[in-house]
Protein backbone atom coordinates (compact mmCIF):
# COMPACT_ATOMS: atom_id res chain seq x y z
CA UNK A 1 100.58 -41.57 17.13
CA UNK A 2 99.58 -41.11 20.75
CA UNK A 3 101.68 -38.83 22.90
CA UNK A 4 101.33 -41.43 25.03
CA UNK A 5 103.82 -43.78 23.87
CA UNK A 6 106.39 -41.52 23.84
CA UNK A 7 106.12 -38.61 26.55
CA UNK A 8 106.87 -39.97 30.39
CA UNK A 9 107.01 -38.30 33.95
CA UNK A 10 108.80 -39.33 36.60
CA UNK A 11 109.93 -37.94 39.80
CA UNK A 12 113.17 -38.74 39.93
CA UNK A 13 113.86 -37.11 36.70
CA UNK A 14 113.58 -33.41 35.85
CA UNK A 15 111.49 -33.13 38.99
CA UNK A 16 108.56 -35.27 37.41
CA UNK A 17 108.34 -32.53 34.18
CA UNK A 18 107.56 -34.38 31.25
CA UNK A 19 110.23 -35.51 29.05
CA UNK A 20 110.72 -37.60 25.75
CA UNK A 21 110.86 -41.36 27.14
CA UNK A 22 114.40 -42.81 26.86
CA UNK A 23 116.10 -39.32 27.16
CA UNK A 24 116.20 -36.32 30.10
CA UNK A 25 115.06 -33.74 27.13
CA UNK A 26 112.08 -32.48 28.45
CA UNK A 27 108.52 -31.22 26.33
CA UNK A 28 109.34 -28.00 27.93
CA UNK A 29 112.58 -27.71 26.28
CA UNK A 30 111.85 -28.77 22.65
CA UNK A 31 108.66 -25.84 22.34
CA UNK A 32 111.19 -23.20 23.72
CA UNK A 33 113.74 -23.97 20.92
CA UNK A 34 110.47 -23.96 18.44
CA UNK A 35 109.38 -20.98 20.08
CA UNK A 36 112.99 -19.50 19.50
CA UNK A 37 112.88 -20.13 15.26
CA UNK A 38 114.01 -23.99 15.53
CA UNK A 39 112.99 -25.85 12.95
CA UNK A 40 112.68 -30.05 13.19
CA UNK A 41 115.94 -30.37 10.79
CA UNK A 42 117.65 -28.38 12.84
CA UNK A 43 116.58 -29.67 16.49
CA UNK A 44 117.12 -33.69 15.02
CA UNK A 45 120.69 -32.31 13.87
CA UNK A 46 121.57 -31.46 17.50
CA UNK A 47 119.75 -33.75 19.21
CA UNK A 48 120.20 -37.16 16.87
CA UNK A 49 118.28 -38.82 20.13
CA UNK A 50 114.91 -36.90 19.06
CA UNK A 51 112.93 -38.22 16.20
CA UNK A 52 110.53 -36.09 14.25
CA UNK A 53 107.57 -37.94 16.46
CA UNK A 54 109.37 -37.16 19.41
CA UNK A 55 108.70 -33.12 18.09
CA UNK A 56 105.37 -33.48 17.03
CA UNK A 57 104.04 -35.77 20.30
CA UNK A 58 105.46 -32.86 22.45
CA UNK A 59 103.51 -30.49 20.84
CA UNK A 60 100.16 -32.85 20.95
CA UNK A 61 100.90 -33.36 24.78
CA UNK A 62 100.89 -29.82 25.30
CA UNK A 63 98.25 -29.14 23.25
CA UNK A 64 96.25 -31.59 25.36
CA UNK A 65 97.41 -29.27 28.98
CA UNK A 66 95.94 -26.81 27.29
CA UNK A 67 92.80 -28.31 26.35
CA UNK A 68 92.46 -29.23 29.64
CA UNK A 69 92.37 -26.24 31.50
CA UNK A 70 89.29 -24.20 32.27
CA UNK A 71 88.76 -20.70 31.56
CA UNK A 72 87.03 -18.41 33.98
CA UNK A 73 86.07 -14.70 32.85
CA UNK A 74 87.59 -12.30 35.37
């Protein structure tokens, strides 16, 4: 799976913040409900639109930002 295929920006929706393609739910929002105890089950449940690849390419995308950046020592 590539997060690729199923994360999309766009600038006129959510102000170009990346978001699961066919839906407005955006990366952002699916790591703060992991962040907040959520578990797959339980986001799926409440958001029947997400698929477990959906969870799991949001993560990989923002793993990838984070790769990304550079680190400077202060």
């Amino acid at each position: 799976m590539r997060f690729e295929d199923r994360i999309e920006m766009r600038p006129d929706v959510l102000c170009n913040k990346p978001f699961i393609k066919g839906t407005r739910i955006s990366v952002e929002f699916i790591l703060e409900l992991l962040a907040n105890g959520w578990d797959f089950e339980e986001i799926i449940e409440n958001y029947p639109q997400l698929t477990r690849e959906d969870i799991l390419a949001s993560i990989e995308y923002s793993l990838n930002v984070l790769k990304s950046q550079k680190a400077y020592a202060p």
